[in-house]
PDB file of N, CA and C in Angstrom:
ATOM      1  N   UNK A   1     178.771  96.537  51.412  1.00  0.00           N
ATOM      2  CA  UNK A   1     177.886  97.335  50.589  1.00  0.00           C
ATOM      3  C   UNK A   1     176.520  97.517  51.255  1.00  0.00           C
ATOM      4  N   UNK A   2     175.502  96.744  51.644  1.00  0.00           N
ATOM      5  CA  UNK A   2     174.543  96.370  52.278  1.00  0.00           C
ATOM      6  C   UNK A   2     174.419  97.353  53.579  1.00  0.00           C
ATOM      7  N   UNK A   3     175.543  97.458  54.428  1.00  0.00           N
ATOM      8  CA  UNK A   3     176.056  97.808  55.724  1.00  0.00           C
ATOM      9  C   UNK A   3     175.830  99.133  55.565  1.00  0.00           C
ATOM     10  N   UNK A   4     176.546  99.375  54.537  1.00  0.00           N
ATOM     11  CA  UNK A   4     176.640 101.132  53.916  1.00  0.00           C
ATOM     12  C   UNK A   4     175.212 101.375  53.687  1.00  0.00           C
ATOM     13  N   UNK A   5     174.519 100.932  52.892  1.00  0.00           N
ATOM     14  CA  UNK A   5     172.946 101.351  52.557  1.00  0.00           C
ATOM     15  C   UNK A   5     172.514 101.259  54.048  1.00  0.00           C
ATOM     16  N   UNK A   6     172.368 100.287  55.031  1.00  0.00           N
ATOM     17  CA  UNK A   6     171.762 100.487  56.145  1.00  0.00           C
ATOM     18  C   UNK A   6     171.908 101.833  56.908  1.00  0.00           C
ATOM     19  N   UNK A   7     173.293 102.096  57.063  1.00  0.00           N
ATOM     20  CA  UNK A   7     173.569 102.724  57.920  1.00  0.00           C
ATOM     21  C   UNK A   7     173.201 104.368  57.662  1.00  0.00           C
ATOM     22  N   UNK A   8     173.027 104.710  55.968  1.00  0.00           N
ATOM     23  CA  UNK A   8     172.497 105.443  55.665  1.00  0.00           C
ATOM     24  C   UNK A   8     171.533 106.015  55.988  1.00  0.00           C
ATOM     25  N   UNK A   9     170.662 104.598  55.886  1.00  0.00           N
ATOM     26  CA  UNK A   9     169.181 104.876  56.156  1.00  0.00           C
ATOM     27  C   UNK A   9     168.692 105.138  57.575  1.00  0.00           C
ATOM     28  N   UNK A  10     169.523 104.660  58.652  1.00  0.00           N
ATOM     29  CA  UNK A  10     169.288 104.564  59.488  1.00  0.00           C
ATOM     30  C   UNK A  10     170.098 105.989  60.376  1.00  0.00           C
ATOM     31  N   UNK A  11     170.540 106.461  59.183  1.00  0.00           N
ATOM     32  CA  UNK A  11     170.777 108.164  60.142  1.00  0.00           C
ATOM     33  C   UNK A  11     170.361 109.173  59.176  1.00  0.00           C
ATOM     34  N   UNK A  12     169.215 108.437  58.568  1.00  0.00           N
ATOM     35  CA  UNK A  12     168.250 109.501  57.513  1.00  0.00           C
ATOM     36  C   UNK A  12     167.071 110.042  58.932  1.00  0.00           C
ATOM     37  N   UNK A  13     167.077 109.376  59.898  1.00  0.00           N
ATOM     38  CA  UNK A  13     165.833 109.076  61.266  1.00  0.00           C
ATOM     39  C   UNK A  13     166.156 110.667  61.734  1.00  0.00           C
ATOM     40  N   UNK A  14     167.304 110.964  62.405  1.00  0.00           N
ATOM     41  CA  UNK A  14     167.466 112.582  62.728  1.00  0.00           C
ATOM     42  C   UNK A  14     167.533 113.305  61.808  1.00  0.00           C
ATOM     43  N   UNK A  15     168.077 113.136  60.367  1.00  0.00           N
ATOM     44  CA  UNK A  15     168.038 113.892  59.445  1.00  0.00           C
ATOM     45  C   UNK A  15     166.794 114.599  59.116  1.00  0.00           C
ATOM     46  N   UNK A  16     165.681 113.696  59.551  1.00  0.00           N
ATOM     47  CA  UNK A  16     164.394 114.253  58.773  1.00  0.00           C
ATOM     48  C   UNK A  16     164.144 115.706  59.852  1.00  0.00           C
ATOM     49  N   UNK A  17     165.184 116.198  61.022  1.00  0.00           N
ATOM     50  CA  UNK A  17     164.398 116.880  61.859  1.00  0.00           C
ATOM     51  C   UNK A  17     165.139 118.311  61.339  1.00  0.00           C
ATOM     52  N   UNK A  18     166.086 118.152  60.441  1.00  0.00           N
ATOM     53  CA  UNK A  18     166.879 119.348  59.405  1.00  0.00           C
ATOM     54  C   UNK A  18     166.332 119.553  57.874  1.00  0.00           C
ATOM     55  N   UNK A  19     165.379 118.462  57.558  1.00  0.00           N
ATOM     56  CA  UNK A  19     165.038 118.478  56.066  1.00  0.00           C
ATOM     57  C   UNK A  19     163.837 118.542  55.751  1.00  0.00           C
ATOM     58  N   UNK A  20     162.942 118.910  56.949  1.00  0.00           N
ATOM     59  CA  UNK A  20     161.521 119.377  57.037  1.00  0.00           C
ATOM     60  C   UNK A  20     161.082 120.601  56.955  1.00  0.00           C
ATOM     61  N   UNK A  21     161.959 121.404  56.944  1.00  0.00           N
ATOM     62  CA  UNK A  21     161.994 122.718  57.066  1.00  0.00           C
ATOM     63  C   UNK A  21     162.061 123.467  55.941  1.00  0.00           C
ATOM     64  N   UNK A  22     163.010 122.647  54.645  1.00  0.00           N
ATOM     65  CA  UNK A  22     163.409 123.374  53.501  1.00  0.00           C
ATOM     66  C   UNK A  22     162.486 122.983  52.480  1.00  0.00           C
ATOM     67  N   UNK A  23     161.917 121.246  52.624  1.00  0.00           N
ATOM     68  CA  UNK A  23     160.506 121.054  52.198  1.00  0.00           C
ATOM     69  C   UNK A  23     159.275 121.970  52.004  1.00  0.00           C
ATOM     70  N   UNK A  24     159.235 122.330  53.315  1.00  0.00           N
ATOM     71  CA  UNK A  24     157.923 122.828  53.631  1.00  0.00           C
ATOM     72  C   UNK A  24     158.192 124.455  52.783  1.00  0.00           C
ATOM     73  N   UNK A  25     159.202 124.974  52.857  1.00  0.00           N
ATOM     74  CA  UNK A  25     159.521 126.441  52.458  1.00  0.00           C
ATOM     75  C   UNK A  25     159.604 126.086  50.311  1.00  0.00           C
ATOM     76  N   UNK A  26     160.278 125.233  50.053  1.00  0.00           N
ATOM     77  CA  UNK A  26     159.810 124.441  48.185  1.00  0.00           C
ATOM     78  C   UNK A  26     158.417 124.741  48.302  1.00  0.00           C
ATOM     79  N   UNK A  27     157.717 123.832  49.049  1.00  0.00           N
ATOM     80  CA  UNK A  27     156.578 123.580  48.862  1.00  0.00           C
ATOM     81  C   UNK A  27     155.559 124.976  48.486  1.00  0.00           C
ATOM     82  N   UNK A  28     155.761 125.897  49.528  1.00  0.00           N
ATOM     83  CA  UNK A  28     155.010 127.134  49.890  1.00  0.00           C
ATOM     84  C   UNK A  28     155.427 127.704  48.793  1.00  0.00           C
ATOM     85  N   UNK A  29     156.459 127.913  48.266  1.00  0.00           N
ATOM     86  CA  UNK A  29     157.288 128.988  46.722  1.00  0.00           C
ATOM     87  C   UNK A  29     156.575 128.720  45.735  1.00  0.00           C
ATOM     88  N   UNK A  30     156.453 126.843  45.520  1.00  0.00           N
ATOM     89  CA  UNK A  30     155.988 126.654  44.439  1.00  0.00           C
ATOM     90  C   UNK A  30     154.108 126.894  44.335  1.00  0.00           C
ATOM     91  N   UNK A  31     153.727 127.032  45.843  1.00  0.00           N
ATOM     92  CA  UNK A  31     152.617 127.117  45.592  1.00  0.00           C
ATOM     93  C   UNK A  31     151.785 128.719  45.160  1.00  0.00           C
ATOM     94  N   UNK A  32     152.920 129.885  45.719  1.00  0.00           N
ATOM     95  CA  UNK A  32     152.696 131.067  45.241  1.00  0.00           C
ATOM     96  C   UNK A  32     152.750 131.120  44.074  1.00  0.00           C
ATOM     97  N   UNK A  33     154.068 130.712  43.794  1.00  0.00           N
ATOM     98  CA  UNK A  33     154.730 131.189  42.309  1.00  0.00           C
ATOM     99  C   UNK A  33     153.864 130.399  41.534  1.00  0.00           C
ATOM    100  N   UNK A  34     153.970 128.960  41.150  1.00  0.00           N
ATOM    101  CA  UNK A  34     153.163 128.523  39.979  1.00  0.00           C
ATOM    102  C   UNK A  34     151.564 128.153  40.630  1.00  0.00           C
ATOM    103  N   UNK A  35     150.894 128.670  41.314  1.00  0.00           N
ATOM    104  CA  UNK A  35     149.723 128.570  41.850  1.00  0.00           C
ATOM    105  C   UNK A  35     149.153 127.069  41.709  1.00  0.00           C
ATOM    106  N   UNK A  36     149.880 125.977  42.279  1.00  0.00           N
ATOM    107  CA  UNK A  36     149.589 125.005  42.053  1.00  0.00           C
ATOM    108  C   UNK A  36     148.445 124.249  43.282  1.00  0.00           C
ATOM    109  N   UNK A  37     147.988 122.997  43.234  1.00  0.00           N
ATOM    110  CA  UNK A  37     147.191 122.279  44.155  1.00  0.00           C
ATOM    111  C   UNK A  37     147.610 121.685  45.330  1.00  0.00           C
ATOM    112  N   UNK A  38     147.053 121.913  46.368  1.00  0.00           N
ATOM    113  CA  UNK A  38     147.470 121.174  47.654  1.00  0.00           C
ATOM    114  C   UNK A  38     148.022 119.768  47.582  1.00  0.00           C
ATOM    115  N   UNK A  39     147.474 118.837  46.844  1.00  0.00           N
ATOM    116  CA  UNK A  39     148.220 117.307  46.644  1.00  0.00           C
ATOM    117  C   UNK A  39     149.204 117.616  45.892  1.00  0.00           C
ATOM    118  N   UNK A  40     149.816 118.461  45.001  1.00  0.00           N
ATOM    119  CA  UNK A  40     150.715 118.839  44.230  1.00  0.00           C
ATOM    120  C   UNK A  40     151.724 119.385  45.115  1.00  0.00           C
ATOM    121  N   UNK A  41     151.638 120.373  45.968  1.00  0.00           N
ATOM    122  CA  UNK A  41     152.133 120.702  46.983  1.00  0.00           C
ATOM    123  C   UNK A  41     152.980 119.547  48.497  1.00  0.00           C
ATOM    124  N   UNK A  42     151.687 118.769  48.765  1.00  0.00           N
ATOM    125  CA  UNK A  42     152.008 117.559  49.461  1.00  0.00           C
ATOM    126  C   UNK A  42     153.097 116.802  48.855  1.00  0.00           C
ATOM    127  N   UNK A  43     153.235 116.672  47.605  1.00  0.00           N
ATOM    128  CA  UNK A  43     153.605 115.448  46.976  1.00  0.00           C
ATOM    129  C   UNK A  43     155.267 116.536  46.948  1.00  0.00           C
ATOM    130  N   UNK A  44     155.372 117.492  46.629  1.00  0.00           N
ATOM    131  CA  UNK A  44     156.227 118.213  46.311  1.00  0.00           C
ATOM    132  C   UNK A  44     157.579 118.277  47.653  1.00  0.00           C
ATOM    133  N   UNK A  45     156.720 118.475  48.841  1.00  0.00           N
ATOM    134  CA  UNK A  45     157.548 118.497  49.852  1.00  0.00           C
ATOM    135  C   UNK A  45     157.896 117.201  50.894  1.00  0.00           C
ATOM    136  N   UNK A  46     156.931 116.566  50.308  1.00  0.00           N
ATOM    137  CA  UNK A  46     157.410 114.836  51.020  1.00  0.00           C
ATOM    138  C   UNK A  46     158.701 114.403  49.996  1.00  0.00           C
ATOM    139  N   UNK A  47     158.482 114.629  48.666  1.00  0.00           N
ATOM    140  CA  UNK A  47     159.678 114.275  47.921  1.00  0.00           C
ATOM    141  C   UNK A  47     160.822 115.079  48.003  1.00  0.00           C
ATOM    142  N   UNK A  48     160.651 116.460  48.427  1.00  0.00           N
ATOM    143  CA  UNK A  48     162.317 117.462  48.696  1.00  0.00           C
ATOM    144  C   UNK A  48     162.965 117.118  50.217  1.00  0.00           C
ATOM    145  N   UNK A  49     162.054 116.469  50.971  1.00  0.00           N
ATOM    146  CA  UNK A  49     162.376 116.149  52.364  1.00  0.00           C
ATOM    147  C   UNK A  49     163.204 114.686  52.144  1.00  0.00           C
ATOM    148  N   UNK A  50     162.500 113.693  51.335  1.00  0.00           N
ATOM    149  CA  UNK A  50     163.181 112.562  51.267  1.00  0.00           C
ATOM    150  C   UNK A  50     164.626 112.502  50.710  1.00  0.00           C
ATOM    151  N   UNK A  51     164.784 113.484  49.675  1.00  0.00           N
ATOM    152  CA  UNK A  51     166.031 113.756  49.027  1.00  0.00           C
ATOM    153  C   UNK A  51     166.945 114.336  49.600  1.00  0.00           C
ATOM    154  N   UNK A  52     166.565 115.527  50.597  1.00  0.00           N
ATOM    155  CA  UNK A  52     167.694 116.221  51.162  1.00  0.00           C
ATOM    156  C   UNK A  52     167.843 114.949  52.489  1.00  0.00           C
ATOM    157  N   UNK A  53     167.066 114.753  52.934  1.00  0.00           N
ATOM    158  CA  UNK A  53     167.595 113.640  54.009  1.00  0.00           C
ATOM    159  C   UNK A  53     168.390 112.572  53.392  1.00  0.00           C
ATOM    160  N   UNK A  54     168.306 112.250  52.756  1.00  0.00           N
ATOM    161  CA  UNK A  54     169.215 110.878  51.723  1.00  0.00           C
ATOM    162  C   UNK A  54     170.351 111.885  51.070  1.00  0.00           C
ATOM    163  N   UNK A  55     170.517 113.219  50.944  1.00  0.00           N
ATOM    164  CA  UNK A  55     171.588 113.804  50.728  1.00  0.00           C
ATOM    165  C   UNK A  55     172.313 114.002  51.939  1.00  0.00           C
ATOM    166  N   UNK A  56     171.856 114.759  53.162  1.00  0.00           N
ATOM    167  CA  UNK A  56     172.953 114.426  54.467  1.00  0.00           C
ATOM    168  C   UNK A  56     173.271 113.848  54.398  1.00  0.00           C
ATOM    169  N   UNK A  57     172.592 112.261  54.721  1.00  0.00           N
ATOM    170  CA  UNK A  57     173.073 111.105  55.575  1.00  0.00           C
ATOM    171  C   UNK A  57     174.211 110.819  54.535  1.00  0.00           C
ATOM    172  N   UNK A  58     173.721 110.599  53.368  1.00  0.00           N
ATOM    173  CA  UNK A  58     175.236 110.451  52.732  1.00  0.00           C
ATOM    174  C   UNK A  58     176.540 111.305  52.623  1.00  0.00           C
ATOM    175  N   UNK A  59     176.187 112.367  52.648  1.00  0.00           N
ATOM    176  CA  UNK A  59     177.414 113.649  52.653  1.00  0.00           C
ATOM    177  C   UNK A  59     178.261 113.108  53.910  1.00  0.00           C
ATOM    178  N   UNK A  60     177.262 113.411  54.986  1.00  0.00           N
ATOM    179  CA  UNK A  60     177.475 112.951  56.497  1.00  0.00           C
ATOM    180  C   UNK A  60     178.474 111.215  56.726  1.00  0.00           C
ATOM    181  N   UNK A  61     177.799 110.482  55.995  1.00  0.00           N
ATOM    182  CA  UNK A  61     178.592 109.051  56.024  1.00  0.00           C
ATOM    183  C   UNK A  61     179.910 109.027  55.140  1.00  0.00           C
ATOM    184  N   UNK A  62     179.920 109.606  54.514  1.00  0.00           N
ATOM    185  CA  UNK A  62     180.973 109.781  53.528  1.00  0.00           C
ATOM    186  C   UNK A  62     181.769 110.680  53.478  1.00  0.00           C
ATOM    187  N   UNK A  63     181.821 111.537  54.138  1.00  0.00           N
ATOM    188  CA  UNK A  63     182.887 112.233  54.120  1.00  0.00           C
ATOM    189  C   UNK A  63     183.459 112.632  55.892  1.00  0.00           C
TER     190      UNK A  63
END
């Protein structure tokens, strides 16, 4: 079990160089569309980057 969480995490490292991209493009939409704040923004695309990277690596390990 343990092994599995590691190994996850540890091919989340290249993932982040595919999940920076779709972040940054959330980020920019939401900042047109609902005219929101730069830390709102920040906070927005560090958290869609962490998720889609923790979504590869698992898609990726698991199937």
């Amino acid at each position: 079990m343990t092994i599995e969480i590691v190994t996850i995490l540890v091919m989340t490292l290249p993932m982040l160089l595919f999940s920076v991209y779709p972040g940054l493009k959330l980020g920019d939409y939401m900042e047109e569309k609902y005219n929101i704040e730069e830390t709102t923004k920040r906070a927005i695309v560090i958290t869609t980057t962490i998720v889609f990277t923790l979504t590869l690596s698992s898609l990726l390990y698991y199937l």
